[in-house]
ModelCIF file with pLDDT and N, C-alpha, C, O atoms, coordinates in Angstrom:
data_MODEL
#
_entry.id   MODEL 
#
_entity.id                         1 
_entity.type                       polymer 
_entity.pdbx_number_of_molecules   1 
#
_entity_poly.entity_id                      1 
_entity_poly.type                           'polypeptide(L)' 
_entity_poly.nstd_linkage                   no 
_entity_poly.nstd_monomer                   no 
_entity_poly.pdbx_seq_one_letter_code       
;(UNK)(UNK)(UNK)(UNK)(UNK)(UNK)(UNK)(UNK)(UNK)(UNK)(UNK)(UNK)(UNK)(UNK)(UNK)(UNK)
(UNK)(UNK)(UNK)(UNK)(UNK)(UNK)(UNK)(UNK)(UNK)(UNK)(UNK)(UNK)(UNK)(UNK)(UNK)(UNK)
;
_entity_poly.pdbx_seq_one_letter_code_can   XXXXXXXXXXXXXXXXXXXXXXXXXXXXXXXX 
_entity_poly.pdbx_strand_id                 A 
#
loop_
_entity_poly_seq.entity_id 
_entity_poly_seq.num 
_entity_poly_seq.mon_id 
_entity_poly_seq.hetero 
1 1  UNK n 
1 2  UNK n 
1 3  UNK n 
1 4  UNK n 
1 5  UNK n 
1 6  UNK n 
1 7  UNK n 
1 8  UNK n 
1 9  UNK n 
1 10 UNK n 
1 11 UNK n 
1 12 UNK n 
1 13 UNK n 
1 14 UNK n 
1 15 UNK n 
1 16 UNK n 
1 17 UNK n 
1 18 UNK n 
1 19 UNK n 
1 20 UNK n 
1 21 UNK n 
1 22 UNK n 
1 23 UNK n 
1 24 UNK n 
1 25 UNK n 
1 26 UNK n 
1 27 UNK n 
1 28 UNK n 
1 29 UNK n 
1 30 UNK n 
1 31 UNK n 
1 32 UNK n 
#
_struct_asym.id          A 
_struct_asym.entity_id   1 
#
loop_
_ma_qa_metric.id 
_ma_qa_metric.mode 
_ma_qa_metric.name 
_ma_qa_metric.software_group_id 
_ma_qa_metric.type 
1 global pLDDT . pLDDT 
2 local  pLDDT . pLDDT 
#
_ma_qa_metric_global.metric_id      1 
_ma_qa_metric_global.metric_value   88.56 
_ma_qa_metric_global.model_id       1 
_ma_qa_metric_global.ordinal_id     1 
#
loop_
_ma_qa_metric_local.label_asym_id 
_ma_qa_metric_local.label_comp_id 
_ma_qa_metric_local.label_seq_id 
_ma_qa_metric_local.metric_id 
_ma_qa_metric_local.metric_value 
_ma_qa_metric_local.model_id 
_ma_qa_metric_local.ordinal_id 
A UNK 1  2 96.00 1 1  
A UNK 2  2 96.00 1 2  
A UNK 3  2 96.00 1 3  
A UNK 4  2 95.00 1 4  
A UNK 5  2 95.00 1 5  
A UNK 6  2 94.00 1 6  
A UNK 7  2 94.00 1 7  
A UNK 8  2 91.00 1 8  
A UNK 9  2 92.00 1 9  
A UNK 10 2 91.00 1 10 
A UNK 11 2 88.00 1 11 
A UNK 12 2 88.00 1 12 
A UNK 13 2 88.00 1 13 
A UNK 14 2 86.00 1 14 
A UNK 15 2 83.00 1 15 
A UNK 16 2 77.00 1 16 
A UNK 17 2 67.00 1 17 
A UNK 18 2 70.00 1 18 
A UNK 19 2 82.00 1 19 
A UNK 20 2 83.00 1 20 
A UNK 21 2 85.00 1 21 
A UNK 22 2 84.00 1 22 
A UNK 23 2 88.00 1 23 
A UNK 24 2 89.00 1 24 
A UNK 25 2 88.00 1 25 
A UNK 26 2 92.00 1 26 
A UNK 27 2 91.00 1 27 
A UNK 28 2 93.00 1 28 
A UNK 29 2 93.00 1 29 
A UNK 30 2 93.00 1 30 
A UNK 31 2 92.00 1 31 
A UNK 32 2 94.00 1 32 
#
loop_
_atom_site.group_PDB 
_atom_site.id 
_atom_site.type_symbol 
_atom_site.label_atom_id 
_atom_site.label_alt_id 
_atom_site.label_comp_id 
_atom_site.label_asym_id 
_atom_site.label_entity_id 
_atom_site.label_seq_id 
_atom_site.pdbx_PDB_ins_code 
_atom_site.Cartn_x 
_atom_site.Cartn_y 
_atom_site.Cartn_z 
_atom_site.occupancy 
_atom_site.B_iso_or_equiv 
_atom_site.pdbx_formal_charge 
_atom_site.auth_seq_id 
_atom_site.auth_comp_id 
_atom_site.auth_asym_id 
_atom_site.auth_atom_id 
_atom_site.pdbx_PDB_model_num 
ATOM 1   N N  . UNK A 1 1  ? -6.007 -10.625 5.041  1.00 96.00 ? 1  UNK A N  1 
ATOM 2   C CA . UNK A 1 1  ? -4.911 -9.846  5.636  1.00 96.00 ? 1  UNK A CA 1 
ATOM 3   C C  . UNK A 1 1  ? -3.984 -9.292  4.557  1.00 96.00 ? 1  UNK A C  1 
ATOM 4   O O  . UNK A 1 1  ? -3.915 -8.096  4.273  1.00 96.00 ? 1  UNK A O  1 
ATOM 5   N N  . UNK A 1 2  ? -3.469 -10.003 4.137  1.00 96.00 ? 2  UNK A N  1 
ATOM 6   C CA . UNK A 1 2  ? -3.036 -9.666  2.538  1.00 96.00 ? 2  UNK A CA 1 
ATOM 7   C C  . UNK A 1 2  ? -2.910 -8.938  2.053  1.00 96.00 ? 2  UNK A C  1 
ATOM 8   O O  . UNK A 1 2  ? -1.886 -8.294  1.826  1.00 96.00 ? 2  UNK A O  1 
ATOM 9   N N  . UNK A 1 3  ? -3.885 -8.815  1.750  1.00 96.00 ? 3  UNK A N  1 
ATOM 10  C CA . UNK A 1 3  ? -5.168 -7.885  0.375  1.00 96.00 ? 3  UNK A CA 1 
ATOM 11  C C  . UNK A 1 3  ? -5.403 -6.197  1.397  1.00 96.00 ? 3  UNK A C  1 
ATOM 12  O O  . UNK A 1 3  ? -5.333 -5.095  0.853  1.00 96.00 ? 3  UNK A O  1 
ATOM 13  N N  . UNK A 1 4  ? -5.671 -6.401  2.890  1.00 95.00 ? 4  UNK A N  1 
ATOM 14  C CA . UNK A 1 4  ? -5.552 -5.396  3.812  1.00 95.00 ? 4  UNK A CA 1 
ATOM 15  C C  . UNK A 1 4  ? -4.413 -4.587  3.911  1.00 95.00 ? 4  UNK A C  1 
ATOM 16  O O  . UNK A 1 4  ? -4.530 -3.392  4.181  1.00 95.00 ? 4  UNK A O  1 
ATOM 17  N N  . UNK A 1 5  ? -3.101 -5.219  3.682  1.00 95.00 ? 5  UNK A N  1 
ATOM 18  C CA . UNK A 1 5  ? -2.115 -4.604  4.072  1.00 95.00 ? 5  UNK A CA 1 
ATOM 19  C C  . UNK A 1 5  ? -1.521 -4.227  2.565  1.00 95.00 ? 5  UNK A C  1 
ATOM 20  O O  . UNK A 1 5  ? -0.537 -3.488  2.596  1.00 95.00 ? 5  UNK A O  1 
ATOM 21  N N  . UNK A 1 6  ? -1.982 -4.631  1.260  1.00 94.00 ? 6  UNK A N  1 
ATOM 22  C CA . UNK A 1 6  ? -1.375 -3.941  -0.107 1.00 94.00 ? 6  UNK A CA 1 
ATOM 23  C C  . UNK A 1 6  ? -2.431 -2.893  0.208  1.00 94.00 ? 6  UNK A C  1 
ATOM 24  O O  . UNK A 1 6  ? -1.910 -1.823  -0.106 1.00 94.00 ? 6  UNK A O  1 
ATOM 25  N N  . UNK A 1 7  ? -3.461 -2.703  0.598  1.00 94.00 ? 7  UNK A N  1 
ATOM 26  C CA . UNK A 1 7  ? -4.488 -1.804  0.055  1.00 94.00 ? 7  UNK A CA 1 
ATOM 27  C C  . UNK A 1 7  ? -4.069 -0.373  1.112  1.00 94.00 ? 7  UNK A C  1 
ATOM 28  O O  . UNK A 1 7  ? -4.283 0.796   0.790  1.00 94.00 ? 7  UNK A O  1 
ATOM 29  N N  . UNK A 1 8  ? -3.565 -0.734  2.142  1.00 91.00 ? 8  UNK A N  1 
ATOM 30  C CA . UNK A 1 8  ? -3.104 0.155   3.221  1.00 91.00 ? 8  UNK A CA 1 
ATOM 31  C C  . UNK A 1 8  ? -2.058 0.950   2.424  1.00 91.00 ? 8  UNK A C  1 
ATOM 32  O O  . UNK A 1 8  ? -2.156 2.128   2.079  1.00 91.00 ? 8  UNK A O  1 
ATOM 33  N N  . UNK A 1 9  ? -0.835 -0.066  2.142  1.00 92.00 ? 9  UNK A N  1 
ATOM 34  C CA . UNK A 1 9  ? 0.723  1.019   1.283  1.00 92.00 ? 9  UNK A CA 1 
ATOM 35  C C  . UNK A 1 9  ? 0.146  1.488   0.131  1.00 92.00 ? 9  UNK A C  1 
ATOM 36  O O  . UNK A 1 9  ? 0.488  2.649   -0.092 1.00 92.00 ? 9  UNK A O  1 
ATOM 37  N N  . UNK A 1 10 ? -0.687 0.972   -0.782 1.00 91.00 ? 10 UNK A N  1 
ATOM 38  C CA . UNK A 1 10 ? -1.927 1.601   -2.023 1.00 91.00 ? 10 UNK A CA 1 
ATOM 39  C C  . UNK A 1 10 ? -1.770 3.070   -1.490 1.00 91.00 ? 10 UNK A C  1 
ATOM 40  O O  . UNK A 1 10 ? -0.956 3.900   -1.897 1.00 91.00 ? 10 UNK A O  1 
ATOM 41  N N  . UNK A 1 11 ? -3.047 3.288   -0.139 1.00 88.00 ? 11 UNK A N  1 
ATOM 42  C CA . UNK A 1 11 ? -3.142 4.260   -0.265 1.00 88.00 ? 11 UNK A CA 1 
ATOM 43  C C  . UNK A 1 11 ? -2.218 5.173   0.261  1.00 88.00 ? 11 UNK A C  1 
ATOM 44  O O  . UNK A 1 11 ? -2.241 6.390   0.077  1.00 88.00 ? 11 UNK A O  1 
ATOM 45  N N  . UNK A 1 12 ? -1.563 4.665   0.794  1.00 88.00 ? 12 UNK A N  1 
ATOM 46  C CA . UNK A 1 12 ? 0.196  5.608   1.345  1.00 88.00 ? 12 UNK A CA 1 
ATOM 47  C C  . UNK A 1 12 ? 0.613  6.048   0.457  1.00 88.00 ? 12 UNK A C  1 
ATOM 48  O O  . UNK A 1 12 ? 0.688  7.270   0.581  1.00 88.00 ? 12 UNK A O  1 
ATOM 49  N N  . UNK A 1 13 ? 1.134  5.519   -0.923 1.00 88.00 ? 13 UNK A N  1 
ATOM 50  C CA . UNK A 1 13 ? 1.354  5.581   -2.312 1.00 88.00 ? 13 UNK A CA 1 
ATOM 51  C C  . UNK A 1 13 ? 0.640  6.874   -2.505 1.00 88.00 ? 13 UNK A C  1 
ATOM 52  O O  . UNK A 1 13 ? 1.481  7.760   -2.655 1.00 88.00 ? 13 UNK A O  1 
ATOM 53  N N  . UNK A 1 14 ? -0.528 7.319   -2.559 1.00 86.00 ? 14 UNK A N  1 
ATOM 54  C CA . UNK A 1 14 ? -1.499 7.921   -3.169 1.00 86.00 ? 14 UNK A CA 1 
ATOM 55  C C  . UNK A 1 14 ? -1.562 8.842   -1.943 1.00 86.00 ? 14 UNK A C  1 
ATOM 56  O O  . UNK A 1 14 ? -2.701 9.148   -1.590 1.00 86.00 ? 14 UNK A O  1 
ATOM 57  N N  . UNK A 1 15 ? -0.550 9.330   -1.242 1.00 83.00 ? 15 UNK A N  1 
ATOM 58  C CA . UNK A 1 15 ? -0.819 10.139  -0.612 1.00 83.00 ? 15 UNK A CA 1 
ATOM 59  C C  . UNK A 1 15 ? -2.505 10.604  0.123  1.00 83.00 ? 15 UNK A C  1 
ATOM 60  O O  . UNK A 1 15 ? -2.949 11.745  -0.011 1.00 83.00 ? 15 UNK A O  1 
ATOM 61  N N  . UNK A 1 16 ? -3.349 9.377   0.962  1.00 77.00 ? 16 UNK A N  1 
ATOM 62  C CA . UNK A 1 16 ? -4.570 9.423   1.102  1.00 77.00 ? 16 UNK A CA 1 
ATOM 63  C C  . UNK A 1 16 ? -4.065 8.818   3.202  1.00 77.00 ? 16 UNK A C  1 
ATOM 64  O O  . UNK A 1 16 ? -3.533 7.821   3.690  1.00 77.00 ? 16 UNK A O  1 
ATOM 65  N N  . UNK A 1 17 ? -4.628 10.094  3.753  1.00 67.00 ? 17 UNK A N  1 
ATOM 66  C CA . UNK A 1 17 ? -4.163 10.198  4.934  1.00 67.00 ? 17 UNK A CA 1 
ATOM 67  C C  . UNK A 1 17 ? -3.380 9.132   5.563  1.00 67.00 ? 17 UNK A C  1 
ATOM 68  O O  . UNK A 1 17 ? -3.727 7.986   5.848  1.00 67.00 ? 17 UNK A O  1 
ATOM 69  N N  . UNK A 1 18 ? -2.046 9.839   5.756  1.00 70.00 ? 18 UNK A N  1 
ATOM 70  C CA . UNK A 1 18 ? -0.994 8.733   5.764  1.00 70.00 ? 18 UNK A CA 1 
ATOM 71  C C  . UNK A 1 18 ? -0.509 9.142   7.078  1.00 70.00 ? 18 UNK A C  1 
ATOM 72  O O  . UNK A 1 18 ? -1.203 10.140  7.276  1.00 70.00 ? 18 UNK A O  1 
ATOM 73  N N  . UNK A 1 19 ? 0.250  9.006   8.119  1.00 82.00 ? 19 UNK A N  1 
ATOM 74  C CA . UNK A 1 19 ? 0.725  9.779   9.250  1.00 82.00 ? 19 UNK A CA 1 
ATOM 75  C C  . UNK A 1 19 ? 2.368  10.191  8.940  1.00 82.00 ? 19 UNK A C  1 
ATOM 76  O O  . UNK A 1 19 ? 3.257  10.230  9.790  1.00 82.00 ? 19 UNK A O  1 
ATOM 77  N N  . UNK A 1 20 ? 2.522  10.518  7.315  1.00 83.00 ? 20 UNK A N  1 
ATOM 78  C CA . UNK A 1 20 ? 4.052  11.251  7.561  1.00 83.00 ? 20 UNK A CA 1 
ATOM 79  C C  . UNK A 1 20 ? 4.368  9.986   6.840  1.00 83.00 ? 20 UNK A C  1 
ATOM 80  O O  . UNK A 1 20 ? 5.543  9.743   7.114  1.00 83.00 ? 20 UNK A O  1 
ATOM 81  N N  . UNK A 1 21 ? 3.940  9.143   6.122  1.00 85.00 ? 21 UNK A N  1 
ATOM 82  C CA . UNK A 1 21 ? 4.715  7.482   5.558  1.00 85.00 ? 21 UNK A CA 1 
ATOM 83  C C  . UNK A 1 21 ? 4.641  8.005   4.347  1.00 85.00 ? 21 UNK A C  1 
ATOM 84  O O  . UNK A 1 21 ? 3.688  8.775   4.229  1.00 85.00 ? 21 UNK A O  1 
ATOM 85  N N  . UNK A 1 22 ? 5.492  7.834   3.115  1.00 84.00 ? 22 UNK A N  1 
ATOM 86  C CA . UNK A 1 22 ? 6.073  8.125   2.104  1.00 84.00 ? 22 UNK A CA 1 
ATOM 87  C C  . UNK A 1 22 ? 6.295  6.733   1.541  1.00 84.00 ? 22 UNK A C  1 
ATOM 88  O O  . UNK A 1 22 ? 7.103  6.008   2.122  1.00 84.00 ? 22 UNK A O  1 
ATOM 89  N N  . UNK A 1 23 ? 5.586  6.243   0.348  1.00 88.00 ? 23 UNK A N  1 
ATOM 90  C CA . UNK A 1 23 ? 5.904  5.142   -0.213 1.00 88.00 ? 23 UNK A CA 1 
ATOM 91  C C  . UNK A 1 23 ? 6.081  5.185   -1.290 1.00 88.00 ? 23 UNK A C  1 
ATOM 92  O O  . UNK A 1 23 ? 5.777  6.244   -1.840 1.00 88.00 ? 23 UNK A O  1 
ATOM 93  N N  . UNK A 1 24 ? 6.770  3.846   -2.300 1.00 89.00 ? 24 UNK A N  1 
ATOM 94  C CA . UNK A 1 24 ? 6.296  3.842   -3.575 1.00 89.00 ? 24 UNK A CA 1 
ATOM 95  C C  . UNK A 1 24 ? 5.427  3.081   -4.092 1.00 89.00 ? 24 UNK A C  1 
ATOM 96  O O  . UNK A 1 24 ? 5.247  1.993   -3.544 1.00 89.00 ? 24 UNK A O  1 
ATOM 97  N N  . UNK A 1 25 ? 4.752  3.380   -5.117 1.00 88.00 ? 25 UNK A N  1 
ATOM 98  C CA . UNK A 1 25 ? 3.563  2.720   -5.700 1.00 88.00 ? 25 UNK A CA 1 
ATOM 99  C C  . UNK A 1 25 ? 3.720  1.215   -5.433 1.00 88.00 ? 25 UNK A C  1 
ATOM 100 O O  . UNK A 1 25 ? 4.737  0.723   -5.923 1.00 88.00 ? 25 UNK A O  1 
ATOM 101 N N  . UNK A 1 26 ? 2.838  0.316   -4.692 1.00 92.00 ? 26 UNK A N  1 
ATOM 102 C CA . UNK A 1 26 ? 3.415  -1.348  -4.005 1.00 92.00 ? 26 UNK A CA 1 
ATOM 103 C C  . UNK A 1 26 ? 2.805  -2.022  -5.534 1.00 92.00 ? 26 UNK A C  1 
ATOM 104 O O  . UNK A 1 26 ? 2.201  -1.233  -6.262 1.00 92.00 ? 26 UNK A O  1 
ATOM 105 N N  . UNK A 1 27 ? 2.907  -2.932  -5.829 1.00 91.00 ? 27 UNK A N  1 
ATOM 106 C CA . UNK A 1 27 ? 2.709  -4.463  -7.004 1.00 91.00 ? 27 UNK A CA 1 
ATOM 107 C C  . UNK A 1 27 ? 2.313  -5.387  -5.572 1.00 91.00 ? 27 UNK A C  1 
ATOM 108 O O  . UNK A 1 27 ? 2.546  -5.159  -4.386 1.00 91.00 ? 27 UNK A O  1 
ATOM 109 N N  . UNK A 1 28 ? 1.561  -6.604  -6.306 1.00 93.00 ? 28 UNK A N  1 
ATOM 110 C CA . UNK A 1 28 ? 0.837  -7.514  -5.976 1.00 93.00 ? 28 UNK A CA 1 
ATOM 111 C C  . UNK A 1 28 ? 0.900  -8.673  -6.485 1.00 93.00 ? 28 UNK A C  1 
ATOM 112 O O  . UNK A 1 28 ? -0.157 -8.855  -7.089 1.00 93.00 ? 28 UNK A O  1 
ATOM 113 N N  . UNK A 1 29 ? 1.713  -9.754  -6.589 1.00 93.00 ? 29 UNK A N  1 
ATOM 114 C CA . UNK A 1 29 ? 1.794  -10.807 -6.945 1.00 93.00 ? 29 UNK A CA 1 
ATOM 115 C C  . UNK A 1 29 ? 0.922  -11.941 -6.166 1.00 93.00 ? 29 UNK A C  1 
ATOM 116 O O  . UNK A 1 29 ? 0.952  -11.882 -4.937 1.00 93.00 ? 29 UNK A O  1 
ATOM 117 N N  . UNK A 1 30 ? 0.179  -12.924 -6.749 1.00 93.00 ? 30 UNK A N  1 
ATOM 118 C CA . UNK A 1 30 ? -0.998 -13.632 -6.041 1.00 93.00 ? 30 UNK A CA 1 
ATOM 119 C C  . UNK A 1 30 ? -0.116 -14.952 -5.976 1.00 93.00 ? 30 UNK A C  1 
ATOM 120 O O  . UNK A 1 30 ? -0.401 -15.806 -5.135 1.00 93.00 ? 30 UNK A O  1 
ATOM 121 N N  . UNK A 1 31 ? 1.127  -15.167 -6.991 1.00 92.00 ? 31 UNK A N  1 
ATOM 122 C CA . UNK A 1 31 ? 1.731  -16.203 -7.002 1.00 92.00 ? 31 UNK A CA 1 
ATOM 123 C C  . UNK A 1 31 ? 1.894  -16.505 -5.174 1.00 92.00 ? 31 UNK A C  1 
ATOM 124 O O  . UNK A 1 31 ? 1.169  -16.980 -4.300 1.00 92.00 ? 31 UNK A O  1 
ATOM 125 N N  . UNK A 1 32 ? 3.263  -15.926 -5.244 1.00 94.00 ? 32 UNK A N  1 
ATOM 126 C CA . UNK A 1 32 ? 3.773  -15.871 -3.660 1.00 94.00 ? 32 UNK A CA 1 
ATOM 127 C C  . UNK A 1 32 ? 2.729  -15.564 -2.582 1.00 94.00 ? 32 UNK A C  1 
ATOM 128 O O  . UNK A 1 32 ? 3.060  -15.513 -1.398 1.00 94.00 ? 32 UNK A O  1 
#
């Protein structure tokens, strides 16, 4: 689930069919 939902704002980030969502580039810490 995780790993699903960084890879989702990833591609929001990257402008890769988004519905209008505007993000910034997300980080991934495995600690937390």
């Amino acid at each position: 689930h995780a790993a699903g939902e960084f890879h989702h704002v990833a591609r929001m980030a990257r402008g890769q069919r988004t519905p209008g969502i505007s993000v910034a580039a997300p980080s991934f810490d495995l600690g937390p």
